[in-house]
N, C-alpha and C. Protein backbone atom coordinates (compact mmCIF):
# COMPACT_ATOMS: atom_id res chain seq x y z
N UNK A 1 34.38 -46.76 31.97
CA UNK A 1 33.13 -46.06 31.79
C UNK A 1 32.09 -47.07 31.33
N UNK A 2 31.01 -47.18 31.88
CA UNK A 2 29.91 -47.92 31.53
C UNK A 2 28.73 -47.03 30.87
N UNK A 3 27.69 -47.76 29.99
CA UNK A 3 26.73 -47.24 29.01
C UNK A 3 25.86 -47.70 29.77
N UNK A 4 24.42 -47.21 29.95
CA UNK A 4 23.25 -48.18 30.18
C UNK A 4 22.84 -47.98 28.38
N UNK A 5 22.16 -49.17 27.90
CA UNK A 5 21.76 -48.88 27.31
C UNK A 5 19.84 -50.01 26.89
N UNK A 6 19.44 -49.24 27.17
CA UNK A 6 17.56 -49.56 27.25
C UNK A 6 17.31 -50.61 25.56
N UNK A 7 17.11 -51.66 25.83
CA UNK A 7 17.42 -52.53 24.47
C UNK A 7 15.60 -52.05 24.04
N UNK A 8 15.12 -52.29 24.59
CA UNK A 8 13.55 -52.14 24.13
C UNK A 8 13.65 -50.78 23.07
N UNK A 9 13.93 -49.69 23.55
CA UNK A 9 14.40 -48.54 22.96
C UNK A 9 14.84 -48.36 21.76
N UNK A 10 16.05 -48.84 21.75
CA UNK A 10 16.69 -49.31 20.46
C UNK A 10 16.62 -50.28 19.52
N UNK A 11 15.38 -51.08 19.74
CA UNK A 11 14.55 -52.23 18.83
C UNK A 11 14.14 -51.26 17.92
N UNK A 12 13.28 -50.52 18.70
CA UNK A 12 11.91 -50.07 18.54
C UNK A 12 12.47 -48.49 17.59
N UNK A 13 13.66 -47.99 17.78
CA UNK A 13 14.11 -47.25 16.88
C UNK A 13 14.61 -47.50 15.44
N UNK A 14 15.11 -48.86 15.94
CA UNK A 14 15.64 -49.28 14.56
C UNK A 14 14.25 -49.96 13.90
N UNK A 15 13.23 -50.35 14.47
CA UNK A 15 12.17 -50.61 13.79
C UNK A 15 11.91 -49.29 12.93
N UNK A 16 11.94 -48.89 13.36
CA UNK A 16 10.99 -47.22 12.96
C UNK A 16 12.14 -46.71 11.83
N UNK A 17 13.03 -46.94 11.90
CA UNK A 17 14.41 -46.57 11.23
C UNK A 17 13.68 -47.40 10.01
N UNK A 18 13.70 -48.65 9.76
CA UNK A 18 13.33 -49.51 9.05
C UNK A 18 12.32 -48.63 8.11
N UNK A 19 11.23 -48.29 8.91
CA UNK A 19 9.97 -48.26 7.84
C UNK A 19 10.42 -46.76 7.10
N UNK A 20 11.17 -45.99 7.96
CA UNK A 20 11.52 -44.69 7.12
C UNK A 20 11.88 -44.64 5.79
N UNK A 21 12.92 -45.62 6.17
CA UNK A 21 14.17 -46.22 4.70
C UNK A 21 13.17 -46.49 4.01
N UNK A 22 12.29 -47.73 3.83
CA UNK A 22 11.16 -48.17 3.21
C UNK A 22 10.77 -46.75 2.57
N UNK A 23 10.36 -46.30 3.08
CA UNK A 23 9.69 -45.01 2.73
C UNK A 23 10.00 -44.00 1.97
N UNK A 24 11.27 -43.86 2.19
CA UNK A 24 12.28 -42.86 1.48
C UNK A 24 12.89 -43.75 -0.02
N UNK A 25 12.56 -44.99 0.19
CA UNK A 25 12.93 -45.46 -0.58
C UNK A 25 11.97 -45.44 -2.23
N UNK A 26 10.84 -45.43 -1.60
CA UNK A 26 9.37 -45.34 -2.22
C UNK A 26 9.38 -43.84 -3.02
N UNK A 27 9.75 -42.88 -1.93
CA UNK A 27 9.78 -41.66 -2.86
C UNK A 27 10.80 -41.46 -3.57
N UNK A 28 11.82 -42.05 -3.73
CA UNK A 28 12.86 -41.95 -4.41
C UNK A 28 12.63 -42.44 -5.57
N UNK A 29 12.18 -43.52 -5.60
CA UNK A 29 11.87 -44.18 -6.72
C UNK A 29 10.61 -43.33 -7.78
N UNK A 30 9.39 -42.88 -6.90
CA UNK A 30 8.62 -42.11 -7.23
C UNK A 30 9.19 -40.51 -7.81
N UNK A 31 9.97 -40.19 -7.17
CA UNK A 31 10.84 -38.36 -8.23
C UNK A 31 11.67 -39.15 -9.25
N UNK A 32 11.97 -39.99 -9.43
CA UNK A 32 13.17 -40.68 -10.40
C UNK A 32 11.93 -41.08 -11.26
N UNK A 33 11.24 -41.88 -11.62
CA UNK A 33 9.98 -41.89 -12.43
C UNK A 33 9.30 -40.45 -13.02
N UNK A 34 8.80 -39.88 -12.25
CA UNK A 34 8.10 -38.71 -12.65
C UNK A 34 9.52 -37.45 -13.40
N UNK A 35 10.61 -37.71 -13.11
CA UNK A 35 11.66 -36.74 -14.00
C UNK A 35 11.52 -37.59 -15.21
N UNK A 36 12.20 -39.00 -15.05
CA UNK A 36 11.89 -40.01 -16.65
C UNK A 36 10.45 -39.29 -17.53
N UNK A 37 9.44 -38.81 -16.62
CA UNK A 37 8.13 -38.95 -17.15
C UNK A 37 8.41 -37.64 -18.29
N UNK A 38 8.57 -36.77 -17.19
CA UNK A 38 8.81 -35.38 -17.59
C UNK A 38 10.46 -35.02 -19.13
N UNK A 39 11.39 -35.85 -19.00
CA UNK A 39 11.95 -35.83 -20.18
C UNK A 39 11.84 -37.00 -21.21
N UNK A 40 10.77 -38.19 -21.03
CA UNK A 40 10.39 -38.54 -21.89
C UNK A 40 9.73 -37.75 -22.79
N UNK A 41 8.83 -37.18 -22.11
CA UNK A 41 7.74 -36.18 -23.24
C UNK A 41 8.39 -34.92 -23.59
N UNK A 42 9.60 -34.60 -23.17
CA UNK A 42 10.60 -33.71 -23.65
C UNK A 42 11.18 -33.87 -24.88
N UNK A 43 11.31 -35.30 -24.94
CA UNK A 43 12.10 -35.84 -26.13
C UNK A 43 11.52 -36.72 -26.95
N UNK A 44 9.85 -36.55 -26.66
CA UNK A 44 9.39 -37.33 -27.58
C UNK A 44 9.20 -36.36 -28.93
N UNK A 45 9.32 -37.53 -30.09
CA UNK A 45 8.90 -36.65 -31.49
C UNK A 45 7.48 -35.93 -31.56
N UNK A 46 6.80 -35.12 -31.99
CA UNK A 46 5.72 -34.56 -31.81
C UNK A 46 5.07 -34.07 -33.54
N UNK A 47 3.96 -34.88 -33.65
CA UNK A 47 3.47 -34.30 -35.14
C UNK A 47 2.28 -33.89 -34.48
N UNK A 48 1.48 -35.19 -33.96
CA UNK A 48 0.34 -34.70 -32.89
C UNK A 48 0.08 -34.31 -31.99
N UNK A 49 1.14 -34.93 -31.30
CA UNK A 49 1.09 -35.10 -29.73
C UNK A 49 0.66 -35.85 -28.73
N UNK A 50 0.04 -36.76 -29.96
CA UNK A 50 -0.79 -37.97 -29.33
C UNK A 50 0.03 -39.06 -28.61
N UNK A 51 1.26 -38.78 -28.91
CA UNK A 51 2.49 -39.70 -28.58
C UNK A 51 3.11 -39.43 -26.94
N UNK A 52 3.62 -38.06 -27.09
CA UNK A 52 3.41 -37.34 -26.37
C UNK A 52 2.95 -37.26 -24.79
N UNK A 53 1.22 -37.09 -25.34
CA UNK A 53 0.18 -36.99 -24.59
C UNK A 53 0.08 -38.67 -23.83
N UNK A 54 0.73 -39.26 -24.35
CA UNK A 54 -0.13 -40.60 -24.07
C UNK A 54 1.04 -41.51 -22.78
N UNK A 55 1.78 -40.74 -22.83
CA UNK A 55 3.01 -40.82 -21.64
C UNK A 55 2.67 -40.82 -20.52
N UNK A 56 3.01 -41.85 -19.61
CA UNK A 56 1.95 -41.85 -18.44
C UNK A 56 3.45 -42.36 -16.92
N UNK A 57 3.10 -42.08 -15.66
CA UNK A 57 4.15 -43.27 -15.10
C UNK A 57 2.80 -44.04 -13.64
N UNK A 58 3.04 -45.13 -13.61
CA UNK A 58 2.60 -45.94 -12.48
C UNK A 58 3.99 -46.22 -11.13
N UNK A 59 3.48 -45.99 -10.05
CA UNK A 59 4.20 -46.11 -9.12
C UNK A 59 3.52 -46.96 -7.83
N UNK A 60 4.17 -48.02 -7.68
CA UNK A 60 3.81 -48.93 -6.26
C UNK A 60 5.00 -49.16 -5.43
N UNK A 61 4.79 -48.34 -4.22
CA UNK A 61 6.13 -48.78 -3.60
C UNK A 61 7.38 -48.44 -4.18
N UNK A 62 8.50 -49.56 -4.15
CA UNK A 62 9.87 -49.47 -4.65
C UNK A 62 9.70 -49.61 -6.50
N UNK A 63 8.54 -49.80 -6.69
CA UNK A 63 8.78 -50.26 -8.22
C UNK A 63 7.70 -48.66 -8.87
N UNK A 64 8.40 -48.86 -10.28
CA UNK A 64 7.49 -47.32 -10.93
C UNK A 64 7.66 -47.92 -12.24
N UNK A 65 6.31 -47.48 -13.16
CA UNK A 65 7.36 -47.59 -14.82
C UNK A 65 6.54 -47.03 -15.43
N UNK A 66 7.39 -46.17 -16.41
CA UNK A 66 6.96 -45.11 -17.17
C UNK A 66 6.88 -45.62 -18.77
N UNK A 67 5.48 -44.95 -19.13
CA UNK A 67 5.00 -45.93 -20.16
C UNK A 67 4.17 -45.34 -21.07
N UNK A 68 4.09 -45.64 -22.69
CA UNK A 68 3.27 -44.52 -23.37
C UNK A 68 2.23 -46.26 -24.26
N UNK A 69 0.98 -44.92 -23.73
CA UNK A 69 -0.14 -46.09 -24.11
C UNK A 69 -0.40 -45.89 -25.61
N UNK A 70 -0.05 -45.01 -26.40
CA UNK A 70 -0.18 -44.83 -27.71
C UNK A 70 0.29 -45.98 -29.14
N UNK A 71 -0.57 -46.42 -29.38
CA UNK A 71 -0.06 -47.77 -30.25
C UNK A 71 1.22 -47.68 -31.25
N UNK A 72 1.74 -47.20 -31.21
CA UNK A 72 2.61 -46.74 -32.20
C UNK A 72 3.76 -46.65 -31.73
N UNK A 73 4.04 -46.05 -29.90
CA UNK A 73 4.63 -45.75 -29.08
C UNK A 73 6.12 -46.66 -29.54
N UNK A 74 6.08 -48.12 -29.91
CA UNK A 74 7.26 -48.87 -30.07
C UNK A 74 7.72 -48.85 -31.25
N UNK A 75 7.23 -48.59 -32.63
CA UNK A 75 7.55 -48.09 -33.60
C UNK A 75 8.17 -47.37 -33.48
N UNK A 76 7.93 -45.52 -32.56
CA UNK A 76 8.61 -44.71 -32.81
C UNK A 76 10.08 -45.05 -31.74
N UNK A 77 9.88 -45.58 -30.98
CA UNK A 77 10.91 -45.66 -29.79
C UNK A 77 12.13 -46.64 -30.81
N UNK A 78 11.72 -47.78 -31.29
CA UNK A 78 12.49 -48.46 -31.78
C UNK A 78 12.94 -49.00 -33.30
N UNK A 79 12.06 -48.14 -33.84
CA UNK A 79 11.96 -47.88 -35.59
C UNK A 79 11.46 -49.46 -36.32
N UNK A 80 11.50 -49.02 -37.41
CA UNK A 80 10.98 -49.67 -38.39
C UNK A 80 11.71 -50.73 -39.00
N UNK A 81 11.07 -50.97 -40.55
CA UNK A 81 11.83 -51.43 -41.66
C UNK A 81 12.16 -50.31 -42.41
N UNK A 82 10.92 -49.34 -42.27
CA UNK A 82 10.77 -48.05 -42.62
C UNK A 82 11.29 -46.78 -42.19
N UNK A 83 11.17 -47.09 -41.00
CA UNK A 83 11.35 -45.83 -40.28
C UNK A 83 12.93 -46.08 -38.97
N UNK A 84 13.67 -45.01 -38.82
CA UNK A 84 14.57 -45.36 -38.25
C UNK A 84 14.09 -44.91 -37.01
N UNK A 85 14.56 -45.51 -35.19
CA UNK A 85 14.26 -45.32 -34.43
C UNK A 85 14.27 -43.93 -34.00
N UNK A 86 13.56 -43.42 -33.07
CA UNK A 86 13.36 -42.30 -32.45
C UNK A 86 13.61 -42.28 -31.31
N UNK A 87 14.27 -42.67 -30.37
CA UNK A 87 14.15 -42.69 -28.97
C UNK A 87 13.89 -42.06 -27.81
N UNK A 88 12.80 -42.01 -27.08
CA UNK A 88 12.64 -41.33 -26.23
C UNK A 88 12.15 -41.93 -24.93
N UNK A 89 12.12 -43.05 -24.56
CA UNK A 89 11.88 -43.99 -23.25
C UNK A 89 13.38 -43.81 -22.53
N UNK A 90 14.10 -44.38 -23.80
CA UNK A 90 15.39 -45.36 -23.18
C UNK A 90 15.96 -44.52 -22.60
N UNK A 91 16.58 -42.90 -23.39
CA UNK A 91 17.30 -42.28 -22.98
C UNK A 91 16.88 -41.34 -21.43
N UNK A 92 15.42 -41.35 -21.34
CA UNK A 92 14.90 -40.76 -19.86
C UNK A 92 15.44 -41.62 -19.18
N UNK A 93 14.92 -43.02 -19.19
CA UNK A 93 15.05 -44.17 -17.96
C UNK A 93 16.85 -44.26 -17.98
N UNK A 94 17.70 -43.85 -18.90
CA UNK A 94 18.98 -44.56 -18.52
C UNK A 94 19.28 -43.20 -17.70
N UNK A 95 19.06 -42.05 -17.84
CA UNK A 95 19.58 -40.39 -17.16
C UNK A 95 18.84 -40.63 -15.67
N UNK A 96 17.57 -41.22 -15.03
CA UNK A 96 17.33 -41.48 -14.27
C UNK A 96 18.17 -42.57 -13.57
N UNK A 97 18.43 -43.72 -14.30
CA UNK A 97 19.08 -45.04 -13.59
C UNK A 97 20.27 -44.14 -13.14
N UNK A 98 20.35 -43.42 -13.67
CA UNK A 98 21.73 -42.41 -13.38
C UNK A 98 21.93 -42.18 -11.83
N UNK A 99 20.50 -41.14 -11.77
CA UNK A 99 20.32 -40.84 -11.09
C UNK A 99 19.70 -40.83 -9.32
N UNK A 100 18.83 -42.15 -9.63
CA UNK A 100 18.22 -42.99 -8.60
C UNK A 100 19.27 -42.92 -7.18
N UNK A 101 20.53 -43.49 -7.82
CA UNK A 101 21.23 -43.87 -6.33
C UNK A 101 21.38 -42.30 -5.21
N UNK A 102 21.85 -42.11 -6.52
CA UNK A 102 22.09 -40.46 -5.19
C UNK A 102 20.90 -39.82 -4.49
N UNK A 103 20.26 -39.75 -5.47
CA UNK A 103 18.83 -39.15 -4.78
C UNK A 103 17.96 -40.29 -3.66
N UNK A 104 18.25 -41.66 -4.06
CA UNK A 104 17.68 -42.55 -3.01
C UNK A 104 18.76 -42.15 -1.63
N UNK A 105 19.93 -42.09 -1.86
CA UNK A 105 20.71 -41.66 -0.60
C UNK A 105 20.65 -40.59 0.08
N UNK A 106 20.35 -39.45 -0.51
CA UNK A 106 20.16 -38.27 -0.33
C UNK A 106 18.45 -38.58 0.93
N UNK A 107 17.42 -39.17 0.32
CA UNK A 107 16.32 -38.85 1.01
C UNK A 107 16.51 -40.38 2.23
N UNK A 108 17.46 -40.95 1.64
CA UNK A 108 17.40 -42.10 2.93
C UNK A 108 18.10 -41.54 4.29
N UNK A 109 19.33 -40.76 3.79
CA UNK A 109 20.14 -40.01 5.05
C UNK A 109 19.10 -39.27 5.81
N UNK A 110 17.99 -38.00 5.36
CA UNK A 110 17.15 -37.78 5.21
C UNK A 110 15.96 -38.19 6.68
N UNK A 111 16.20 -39.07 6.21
CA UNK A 111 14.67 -40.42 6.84
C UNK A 111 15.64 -40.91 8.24
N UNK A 112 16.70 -41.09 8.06
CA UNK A 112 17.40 -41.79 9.23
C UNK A 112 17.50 -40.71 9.84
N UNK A 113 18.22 -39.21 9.81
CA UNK A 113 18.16 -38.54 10.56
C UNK A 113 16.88 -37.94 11.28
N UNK A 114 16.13 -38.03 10.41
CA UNK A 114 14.42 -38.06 11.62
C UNK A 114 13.93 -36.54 11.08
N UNK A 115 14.66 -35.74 10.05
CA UNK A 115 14.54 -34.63 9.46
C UNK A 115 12.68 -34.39 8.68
């Protein structure tokens, strides 16, 4: 049994295959950030809220990072002389690192199947 098989065709799919992955890869990274975002400020301590409030995430592409602009923000994350740590960065970003692979696989299968 013989195949024809059209090579131009199949460049040009797997090109396109390419930029999907890229792509899927981007939003993956982007829902894995914005959940970090969302149980950072879950678990941040709250007197004001200024702490809180000041929780932000940036996303370019494959890279994201979730980040609190509030001056104090590393004090409370990582304590004092005074004060014992509070944590609420580390434990979002490690439940995400968790989580990244599956969900990047999940939307890459996703992207390849043309869904």
């Amino acid at each position: 049994m013989t195949a024809l098989v059209d090579a131009a065709r199949v460049a040009a799919r797997v090109r396109g295959m390419g930029a999907r992955l890229e792509s899927a890869a981007a939003e993956a990274v982007r829902q894995s950030a914005e959940a970090a975002l969302f149980a950072a400020r879950s678990c941040a301590p709250v007197r004001t809220g200024r702490l809180r409030d000041s929780l932000s995430v940036r996303a370019e592409g494959t890279t994201a990072v979730v980040f609190a602009s509030c001056d104090y923000a590393a004090a409370v994350e990582l304590g004092t002389s005074r004060q014992p740590a509070r944590p609420f960065l580390l434990p979002a970003a490690q439940a995400q690192r968790q989580a990244l692979p599956a969900l990047a696989a999940q939307l890459g299968r996703k992207a390849v199947q043309g869904d």
